[in-house]
PDB file of N, CA and C in Angstrom:
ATOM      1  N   UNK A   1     225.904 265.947 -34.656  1.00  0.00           N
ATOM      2  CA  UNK A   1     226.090 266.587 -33.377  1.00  0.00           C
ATOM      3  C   UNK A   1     225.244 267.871 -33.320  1.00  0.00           C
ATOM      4  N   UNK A   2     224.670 268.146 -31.992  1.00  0.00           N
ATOM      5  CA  UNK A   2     223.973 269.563 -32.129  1.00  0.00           C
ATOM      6  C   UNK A   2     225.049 270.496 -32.191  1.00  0.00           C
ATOM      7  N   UNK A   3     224.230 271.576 -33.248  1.00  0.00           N
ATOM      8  CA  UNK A   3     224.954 272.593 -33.550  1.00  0.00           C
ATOM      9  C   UNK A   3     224.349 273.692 -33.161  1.00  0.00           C
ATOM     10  N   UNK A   4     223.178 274.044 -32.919  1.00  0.00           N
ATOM     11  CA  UNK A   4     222.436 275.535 -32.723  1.00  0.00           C
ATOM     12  C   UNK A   4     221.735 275.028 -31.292  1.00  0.00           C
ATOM     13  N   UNK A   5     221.915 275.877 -30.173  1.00  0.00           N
ATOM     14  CA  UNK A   5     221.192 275.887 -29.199  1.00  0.00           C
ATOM     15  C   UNK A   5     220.514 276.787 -28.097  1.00  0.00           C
ATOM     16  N   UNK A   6     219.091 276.784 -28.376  1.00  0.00           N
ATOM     17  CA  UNK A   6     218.372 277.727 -28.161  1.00  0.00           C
ATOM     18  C   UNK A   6     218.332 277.577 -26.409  1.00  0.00           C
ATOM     19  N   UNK A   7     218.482 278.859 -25.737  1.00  0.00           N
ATOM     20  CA  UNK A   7     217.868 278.616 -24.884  1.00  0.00           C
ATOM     21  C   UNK A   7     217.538 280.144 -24.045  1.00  0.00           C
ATOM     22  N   UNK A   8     216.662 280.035 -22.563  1.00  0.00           N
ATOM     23  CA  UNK A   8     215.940 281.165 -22.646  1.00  0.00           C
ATOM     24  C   UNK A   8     214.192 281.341 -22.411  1.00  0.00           C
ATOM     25  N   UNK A   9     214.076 279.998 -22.563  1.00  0.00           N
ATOM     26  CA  UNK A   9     212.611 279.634 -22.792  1.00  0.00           C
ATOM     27  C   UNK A   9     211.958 279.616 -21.268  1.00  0.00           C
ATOM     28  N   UNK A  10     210.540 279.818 -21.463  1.00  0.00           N
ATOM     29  CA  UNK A  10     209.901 279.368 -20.030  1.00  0.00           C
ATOM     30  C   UNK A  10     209.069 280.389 -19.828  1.00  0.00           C
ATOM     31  N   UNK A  11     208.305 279.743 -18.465  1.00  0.00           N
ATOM     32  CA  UNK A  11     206.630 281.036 -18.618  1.00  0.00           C
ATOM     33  C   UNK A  11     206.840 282.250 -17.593  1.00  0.00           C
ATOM     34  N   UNK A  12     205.910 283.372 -18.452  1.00  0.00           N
ATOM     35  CA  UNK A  12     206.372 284.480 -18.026  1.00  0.00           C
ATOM     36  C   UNK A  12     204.472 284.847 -18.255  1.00  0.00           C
ATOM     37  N   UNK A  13     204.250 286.083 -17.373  1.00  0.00           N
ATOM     38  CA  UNK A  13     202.885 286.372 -17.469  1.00  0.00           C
ATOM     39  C   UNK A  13     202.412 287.595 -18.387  1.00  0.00           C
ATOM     40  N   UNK A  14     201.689 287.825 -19.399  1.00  0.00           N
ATOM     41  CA  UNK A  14     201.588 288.857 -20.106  1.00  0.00           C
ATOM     42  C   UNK A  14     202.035 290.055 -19.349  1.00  0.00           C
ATOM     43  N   UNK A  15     202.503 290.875 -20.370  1.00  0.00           N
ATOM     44  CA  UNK A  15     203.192 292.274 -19.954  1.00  0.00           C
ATOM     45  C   UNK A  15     204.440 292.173 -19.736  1.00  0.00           C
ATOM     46  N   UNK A  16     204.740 290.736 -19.569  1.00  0.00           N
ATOM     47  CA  UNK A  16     206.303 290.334 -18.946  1.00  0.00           C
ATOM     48  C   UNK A  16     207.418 290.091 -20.392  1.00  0.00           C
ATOM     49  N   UNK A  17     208.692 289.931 -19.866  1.00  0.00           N
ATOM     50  CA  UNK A  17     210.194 289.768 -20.930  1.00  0.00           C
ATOM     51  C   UNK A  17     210.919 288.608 -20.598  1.00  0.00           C
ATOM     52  N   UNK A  18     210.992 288.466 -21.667  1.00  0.00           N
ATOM     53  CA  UNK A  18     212.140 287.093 -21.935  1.00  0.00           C
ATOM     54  C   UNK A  18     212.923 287.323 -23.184  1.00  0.00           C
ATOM     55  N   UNK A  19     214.391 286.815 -22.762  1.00  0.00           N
ATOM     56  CA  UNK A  19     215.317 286.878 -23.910  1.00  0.00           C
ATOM     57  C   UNK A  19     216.012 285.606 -24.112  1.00  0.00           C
ATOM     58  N   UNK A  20     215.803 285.314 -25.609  1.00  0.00           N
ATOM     59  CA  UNK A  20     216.279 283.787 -26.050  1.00  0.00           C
ATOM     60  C   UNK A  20     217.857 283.676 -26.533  1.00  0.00           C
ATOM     61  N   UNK A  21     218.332 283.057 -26.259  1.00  0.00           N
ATOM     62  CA  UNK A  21     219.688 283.025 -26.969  1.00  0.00           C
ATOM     63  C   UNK A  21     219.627 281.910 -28.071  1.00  0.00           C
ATOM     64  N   UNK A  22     220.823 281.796 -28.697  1.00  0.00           N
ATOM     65  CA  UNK A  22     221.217 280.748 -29.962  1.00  0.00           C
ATOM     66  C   UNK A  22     222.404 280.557 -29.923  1.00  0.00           C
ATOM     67  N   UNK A  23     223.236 279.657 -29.792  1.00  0.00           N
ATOM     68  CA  UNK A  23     224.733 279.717 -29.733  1.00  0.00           C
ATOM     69  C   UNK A  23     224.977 278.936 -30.611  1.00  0.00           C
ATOM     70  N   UNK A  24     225.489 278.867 -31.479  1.00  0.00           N
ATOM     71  CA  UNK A  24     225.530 278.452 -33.301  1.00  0.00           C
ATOM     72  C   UNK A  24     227.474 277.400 -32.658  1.00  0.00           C
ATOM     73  N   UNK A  25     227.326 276.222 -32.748  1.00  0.00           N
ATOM     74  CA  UNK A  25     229.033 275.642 -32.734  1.00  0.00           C
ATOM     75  C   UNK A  25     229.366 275.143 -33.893  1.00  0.00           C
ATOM     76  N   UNK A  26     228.602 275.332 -35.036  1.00  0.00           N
ATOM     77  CA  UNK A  26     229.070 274.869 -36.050  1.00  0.00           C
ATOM     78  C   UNK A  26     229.988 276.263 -37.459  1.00  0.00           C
ATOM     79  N   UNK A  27     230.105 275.505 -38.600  1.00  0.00           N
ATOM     80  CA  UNK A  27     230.592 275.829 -39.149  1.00  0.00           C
ATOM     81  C   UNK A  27     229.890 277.569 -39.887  1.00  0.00           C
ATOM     82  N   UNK A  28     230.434 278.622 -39.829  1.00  0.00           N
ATOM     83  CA  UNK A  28     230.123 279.691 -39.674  1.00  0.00           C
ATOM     84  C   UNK A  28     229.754 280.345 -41.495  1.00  0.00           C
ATOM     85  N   UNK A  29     230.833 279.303 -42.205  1.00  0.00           N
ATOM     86  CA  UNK A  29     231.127 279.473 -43.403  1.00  0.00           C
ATOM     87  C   UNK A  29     229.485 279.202 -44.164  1.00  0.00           C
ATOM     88  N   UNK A  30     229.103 280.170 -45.267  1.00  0.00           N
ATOM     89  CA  UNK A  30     227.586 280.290 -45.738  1.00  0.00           C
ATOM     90  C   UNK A  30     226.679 280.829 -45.247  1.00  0.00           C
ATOM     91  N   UNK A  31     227.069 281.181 -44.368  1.00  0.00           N
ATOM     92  CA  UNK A  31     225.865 281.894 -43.075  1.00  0.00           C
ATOM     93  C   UNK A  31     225.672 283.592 -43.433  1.00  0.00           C
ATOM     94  N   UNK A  32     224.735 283.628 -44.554  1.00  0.00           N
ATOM     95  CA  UNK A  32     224.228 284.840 -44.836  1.00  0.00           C
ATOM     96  C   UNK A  32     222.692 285.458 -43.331  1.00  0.00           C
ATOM     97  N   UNK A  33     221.997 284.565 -42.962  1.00  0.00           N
ATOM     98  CA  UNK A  33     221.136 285.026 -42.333  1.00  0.00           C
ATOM     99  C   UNK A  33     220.963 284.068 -41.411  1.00  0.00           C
ATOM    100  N   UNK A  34     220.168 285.007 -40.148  1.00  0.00           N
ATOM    101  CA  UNK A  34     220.119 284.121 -38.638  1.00  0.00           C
ATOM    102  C   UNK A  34     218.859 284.376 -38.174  1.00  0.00           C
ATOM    103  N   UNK A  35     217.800 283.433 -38.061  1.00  0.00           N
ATOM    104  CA  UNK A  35     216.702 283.643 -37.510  1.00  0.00           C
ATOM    105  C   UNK A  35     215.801 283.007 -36.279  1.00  0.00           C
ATOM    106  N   UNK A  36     214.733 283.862 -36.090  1.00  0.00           N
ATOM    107  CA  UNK A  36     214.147 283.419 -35.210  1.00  0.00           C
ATOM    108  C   UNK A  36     212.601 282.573 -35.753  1.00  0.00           C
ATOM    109  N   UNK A  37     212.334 281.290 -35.509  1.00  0.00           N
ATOM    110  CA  UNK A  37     210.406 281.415 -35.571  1.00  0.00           C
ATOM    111  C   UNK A  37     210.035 280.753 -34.844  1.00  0.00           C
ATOM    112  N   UNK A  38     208.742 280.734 -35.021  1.00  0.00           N
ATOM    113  CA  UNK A  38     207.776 279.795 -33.849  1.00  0.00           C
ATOM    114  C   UNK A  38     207.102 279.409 -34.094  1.00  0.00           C
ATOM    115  N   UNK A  39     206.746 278.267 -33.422  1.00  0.00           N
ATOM    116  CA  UNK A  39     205.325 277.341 -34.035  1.00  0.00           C
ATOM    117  C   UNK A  39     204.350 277.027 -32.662  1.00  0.00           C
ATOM    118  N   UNK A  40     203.421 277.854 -33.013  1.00  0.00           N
ATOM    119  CA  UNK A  40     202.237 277.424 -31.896  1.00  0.00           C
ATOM    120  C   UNK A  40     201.433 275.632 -32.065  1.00  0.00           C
ATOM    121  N   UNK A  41     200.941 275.333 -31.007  1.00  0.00           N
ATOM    122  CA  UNK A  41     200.195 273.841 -31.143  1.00  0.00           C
ATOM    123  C   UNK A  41     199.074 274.326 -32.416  1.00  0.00           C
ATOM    124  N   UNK A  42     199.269 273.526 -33.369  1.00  0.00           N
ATOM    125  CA  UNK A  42     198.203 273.627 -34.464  1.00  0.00           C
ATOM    126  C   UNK A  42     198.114 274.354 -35.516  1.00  0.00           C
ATOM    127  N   UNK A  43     199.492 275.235 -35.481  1.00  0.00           N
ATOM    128  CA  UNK A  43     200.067 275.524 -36.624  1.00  0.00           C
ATOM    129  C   UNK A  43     201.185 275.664 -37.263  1.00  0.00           C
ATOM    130  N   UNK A  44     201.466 276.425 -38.527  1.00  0.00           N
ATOM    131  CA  UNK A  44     202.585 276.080 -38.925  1.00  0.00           C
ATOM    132  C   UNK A  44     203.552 277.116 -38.313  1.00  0.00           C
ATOM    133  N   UNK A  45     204.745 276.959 -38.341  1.00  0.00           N
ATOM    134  CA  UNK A  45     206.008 277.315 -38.307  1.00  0.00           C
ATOM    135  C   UNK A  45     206.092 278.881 -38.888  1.00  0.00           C
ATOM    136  N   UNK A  46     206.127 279.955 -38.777  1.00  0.00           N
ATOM    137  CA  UNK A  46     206.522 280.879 -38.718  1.00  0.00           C
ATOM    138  C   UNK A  46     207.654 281.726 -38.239  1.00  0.00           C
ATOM    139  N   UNK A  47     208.078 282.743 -38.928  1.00  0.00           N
ATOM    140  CA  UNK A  47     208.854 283.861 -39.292  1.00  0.00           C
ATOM    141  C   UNK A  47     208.771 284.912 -37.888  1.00  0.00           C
ATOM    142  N   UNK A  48     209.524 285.064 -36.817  1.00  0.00           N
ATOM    143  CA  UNK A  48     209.368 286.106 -36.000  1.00  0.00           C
ATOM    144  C   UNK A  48     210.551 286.773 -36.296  1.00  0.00           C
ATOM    145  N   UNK A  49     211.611 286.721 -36.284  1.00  0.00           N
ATOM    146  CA  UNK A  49     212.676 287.598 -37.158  1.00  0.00           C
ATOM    147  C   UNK A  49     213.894 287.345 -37.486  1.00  0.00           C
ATOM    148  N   UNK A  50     214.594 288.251 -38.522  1.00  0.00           N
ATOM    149  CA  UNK A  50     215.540 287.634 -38.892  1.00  0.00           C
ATOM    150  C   UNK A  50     216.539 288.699 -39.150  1.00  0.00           C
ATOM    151  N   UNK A  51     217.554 288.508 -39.268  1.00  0.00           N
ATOM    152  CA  UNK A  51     219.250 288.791 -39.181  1.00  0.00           C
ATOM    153  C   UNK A  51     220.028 288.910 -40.393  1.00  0.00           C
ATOM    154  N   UNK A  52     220.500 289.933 -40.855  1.00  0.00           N
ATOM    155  CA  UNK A  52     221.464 289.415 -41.908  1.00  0.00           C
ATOM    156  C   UNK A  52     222.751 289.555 -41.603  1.00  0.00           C
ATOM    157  N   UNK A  53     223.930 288.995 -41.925  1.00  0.00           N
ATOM    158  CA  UNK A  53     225.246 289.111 -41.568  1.00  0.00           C
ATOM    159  C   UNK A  53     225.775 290.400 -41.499  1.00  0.00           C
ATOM    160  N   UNK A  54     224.759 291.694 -41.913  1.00  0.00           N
ATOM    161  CA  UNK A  54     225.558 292.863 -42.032  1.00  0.00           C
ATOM    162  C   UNK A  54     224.840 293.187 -41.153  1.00  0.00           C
ATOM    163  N   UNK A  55     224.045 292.827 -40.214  1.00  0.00           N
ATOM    164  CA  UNK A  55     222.875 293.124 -39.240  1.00  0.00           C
ATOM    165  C   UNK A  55     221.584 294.149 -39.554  1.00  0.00           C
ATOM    166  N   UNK A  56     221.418 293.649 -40.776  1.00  0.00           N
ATOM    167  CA  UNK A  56     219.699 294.256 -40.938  1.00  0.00           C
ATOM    168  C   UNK A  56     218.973 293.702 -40.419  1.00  0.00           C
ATOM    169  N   UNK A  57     218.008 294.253 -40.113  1.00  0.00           N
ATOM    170  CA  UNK A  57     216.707 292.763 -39.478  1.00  0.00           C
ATOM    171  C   UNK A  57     215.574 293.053 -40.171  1.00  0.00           C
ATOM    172  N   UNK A  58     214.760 292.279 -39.834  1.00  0.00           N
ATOM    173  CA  UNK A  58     212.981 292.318 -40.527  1.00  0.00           C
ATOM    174  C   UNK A  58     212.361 291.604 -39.506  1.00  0.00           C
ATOM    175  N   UNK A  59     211.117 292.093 -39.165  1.00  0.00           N
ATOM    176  CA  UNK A  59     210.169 291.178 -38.094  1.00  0.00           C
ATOM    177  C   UNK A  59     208.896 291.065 -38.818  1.00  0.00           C
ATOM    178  N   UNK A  60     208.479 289.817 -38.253  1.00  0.00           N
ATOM    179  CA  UNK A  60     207.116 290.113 -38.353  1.00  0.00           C
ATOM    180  C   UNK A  60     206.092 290.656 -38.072  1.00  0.00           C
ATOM    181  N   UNK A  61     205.197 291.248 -38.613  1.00  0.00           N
ATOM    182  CA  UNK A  61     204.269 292.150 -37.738  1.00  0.00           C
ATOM    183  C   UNK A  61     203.656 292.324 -36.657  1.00  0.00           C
ATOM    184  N   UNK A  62     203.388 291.306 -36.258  1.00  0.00           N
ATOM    185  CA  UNK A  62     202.552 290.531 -34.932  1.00  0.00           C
ATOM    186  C   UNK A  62     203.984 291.197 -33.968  1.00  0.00           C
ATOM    187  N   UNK A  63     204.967 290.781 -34.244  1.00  0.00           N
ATOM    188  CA  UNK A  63     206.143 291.158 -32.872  1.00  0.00           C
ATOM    189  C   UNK A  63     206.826 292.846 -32.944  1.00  0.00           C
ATOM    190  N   UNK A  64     206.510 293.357 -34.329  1.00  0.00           N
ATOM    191  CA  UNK A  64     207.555 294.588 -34.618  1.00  0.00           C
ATOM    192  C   UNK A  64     207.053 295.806 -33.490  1.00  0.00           C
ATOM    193  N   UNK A  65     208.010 296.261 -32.877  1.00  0.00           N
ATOM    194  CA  UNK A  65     207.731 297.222 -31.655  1.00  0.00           C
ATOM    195  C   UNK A  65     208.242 296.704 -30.087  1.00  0.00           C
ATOM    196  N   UNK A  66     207.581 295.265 -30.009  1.00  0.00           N
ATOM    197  CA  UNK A  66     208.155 294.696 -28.793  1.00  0.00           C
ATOM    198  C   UNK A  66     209.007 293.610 -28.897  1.00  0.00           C
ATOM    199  N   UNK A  67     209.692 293.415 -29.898  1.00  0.00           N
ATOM    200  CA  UNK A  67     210.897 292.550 -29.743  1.00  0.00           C
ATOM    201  C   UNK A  67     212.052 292.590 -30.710  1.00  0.00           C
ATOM    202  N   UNK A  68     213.411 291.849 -30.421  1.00  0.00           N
ATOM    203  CA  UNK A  68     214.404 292.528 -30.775  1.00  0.00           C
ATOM    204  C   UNK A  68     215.079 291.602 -31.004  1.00  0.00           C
ATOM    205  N   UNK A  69     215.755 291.551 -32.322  1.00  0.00           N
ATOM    206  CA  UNK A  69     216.777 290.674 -32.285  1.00  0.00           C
ATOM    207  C   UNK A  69     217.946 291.332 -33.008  1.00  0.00           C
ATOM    208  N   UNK A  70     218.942 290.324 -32.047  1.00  0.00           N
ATOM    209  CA  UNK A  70     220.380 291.051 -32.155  1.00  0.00           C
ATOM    210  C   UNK A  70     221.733 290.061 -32.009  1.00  0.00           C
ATOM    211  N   UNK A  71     223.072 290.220 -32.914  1.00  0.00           N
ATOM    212  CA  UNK A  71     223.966 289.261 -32.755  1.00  0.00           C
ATOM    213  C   UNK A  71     224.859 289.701 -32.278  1.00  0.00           C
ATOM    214  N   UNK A  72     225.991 288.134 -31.585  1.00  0.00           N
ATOM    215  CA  UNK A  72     227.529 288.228 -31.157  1.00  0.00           C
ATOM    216  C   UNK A  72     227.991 287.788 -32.244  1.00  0.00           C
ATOM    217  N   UNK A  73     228.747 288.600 -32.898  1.00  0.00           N
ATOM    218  CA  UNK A  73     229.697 287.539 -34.132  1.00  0.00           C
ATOM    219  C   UNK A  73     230.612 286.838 -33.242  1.00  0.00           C
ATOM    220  N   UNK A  74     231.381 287.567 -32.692  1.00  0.00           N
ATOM    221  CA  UNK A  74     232.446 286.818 -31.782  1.00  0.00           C
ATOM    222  C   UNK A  74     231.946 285.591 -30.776  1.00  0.00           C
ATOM    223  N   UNK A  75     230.116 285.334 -30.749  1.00  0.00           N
ATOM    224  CA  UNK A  75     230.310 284.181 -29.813  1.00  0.00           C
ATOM    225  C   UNK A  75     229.487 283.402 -30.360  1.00  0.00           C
ATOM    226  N   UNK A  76     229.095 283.862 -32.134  1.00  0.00           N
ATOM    227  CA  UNK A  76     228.434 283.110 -33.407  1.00  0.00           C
ATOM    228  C   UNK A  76     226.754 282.675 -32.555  1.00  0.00           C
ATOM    229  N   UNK A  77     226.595 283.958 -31.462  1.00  0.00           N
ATOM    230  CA  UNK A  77     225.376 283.954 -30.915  1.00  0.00           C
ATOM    231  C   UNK A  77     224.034 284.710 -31.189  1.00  0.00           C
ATOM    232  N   UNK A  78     222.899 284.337 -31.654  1.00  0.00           N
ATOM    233  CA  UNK A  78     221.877 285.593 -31.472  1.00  0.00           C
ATOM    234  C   UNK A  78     220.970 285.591 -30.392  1.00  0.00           C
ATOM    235  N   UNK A  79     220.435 286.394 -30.621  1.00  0.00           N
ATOM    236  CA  UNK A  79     219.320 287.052 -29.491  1.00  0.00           C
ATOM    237  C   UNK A  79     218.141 287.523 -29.591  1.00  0.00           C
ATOM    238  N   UNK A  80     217.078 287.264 -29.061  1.00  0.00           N
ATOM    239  CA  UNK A  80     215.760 287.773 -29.393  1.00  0.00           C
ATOM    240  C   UNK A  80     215.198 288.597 -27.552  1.00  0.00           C
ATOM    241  N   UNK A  81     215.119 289.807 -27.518  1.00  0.00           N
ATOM    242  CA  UNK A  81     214.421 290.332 -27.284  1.00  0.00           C
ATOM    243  C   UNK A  81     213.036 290.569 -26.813  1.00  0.00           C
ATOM    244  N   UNK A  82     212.619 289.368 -25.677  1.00  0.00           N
ATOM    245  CA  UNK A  82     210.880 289.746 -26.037  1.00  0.00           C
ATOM    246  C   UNK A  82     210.403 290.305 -25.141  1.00  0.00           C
ATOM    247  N   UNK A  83     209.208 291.671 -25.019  1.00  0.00           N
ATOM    248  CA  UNK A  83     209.086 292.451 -24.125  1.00  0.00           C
ATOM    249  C   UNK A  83     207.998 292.467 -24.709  1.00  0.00           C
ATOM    250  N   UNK A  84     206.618 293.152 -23.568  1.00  0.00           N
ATOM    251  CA  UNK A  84     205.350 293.263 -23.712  1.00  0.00           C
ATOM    252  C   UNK A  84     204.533 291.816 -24.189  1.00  0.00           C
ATOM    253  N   UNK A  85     205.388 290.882 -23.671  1.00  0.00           N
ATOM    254  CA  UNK A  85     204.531 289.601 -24.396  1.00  0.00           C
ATOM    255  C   UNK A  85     203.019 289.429 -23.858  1.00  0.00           C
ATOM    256  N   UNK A  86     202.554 288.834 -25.059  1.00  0.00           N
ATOM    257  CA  UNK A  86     200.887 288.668 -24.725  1.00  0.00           C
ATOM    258  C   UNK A  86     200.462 287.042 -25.180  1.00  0.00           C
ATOM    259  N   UNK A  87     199.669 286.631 -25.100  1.00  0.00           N
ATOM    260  CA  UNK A  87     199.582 284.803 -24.278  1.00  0.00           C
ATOM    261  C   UNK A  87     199.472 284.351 -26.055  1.00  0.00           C
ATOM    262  N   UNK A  88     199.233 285.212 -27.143  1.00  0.00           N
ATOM    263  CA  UNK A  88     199.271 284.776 -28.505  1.00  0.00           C
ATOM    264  C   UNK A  88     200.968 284.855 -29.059  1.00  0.00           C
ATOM    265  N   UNK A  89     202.099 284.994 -28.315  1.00  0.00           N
ATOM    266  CA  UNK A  89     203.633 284.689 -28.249  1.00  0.00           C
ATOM    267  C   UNK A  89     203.584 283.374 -27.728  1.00  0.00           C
ATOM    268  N   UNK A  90     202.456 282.417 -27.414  1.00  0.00           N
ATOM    269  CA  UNK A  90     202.848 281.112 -26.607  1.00  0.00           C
ATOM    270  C   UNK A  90     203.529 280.080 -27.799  1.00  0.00           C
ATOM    271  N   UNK A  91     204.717 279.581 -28.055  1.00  0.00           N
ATOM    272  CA  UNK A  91     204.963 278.327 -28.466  1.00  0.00           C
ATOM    273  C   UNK A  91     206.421 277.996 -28.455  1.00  0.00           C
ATOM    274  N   UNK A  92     206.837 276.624 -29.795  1.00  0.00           N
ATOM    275  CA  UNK A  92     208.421 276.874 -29.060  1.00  0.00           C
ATOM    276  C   UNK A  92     209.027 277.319 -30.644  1.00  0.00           C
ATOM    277  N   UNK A  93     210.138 278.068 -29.870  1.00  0.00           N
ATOM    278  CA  UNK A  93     210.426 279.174 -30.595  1.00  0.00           C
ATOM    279  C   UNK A  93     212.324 278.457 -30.854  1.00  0.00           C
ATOM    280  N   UNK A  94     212.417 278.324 -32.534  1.00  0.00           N
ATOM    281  CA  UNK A  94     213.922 277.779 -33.033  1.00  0.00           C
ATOM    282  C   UNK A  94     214.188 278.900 -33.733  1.00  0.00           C
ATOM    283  N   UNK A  95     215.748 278.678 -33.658  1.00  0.00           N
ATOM    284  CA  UNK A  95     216.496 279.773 -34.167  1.00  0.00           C
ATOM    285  C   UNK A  95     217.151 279.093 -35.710  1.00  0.00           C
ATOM    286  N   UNK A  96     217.751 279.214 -36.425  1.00  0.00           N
ATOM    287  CA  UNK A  96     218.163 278.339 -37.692  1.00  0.00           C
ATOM    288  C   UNK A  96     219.609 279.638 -38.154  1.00  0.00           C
ATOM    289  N   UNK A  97     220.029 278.772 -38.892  1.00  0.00           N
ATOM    290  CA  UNK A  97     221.244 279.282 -39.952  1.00  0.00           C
ATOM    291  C   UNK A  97     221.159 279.043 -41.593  1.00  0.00           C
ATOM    292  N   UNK A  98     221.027 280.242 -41.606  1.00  0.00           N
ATOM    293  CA  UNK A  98     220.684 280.458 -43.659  1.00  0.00           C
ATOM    294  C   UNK A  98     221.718 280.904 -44.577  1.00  0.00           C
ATOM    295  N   UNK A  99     222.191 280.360 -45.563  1.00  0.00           N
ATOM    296  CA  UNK A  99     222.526 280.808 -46.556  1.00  0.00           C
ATOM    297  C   UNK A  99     222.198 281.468 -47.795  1.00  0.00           C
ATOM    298  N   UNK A 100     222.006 282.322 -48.407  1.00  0.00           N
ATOM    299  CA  UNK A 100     221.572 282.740 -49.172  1.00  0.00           C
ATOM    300  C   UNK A 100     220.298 281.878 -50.097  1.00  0.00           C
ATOM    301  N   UNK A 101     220.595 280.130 -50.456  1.00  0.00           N
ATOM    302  CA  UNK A 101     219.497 279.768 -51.137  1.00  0.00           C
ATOM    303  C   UNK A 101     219.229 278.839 -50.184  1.00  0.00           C
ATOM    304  N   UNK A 102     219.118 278.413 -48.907  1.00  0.00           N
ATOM    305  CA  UNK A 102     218.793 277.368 -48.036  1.00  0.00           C
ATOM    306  C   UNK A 102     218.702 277.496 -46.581  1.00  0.00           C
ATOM    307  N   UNK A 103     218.313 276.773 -45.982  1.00  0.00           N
ATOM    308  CA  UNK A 103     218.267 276.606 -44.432  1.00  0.00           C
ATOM    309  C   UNK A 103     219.328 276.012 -44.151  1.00  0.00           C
ATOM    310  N   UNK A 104     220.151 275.752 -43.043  1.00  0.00           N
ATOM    311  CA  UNK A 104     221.242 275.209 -43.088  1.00  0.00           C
ATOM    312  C   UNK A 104     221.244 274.349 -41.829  1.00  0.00           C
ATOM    313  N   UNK A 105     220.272 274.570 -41.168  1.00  0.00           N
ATOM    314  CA  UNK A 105     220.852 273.890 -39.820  1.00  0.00           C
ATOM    315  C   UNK A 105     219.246 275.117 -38.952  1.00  0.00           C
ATOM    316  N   UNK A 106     218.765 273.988 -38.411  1.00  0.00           N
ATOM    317  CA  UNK A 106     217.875 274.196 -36.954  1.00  0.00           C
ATOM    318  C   UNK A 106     218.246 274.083 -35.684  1.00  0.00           C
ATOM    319  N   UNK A 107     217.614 274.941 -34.421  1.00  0.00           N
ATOM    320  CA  UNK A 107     218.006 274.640 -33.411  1.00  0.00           C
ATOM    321  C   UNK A 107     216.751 273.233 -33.088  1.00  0.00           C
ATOM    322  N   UNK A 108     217.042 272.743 -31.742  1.00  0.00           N
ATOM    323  CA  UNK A 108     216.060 272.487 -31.108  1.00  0.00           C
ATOM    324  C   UNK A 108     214.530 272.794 -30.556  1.00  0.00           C
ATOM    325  N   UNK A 109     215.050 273.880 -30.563  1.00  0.00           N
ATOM    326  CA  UNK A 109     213.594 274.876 -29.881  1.00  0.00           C
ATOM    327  C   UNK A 109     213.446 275.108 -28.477  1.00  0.00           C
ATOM    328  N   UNK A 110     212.549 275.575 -28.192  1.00  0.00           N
ATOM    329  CA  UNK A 110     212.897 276.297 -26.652  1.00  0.00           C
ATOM    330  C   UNK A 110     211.043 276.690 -27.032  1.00  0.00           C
ATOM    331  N   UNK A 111     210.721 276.202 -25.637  1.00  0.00           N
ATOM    332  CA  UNK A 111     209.045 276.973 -25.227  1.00  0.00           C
ATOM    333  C   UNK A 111     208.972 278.057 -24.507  1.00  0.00           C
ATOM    334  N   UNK A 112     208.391 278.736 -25.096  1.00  0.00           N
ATOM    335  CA  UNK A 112     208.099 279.936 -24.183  1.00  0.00           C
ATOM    336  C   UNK A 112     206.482 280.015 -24.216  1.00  0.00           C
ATOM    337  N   UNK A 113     205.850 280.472 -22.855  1.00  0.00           N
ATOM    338  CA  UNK A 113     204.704 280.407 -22.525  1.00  0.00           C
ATOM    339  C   UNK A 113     204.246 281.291 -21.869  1.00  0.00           C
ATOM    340  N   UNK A 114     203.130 282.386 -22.395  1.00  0.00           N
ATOM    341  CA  UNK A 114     202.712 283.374 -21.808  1.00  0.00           C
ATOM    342  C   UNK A 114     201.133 283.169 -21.286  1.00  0.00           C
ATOM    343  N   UNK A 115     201.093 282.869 -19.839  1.00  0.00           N
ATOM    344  CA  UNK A 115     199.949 283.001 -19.491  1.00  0.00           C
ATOM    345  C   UNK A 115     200.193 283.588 -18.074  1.00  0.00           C
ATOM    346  N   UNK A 116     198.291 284.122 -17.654  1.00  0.00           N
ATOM    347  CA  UNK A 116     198.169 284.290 -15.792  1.00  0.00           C
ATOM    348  C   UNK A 116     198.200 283.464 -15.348  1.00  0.00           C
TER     349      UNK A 116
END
């Protein structure tokens, strides 16, 4: 059954904001970290940021300054933040659930697309 679902996605024109959600219905238990990445057409899968259960975060460089991510414990939801986007933010962007030595569970993904 789906368990993580991203949504939030869709085109916006450089300079512009969008905020993604994740609403996690599964089992909460192991869930040391909550993240965001993205995969553009033609490459791999990358790291835009991530969450720890005590709410530290880390971004990647390419995003640190204009975007934000942030959780609901109470609605086992996160959030990404994206502001100042520029047309190299174009792809679709999954959220996942980590445990300390594993991935635990992917969302679907969600596109987001920055062009004029």
């Amino acid at each position: 059954q789906v368990q993580l679902v991203e949504s939030g996605g869709g085109l916006v024109q450089p300079g512009g904001s969008l905020r993604l959600s994740c609403a996690d219905s599964g089992s909460t238990i192991n869930i040391k970290f909550r993240g965001w990445y993205r995969q553009a057409p033609g490459k791999e899968r990358e790291l835009v940021a991530r969450i720890s259960s005590g709410g530290n975060a880390n971004y990647a460089d390419s995003v640190k300054g204009r975007f934000t991510i942030s959780r609901d414990n109470a609605k086992n939801t996160i959030y990404l933040q994206m502001n100042s986007l520029k047309p190299e933010d174009t792809g679709v962007y999954y959220c996942n659930a980590e445990s300390w030595f594993e991935v635990l569970r992917w969302g679907q993904g969600t596109q987001v697309t920055v062009s004029s």
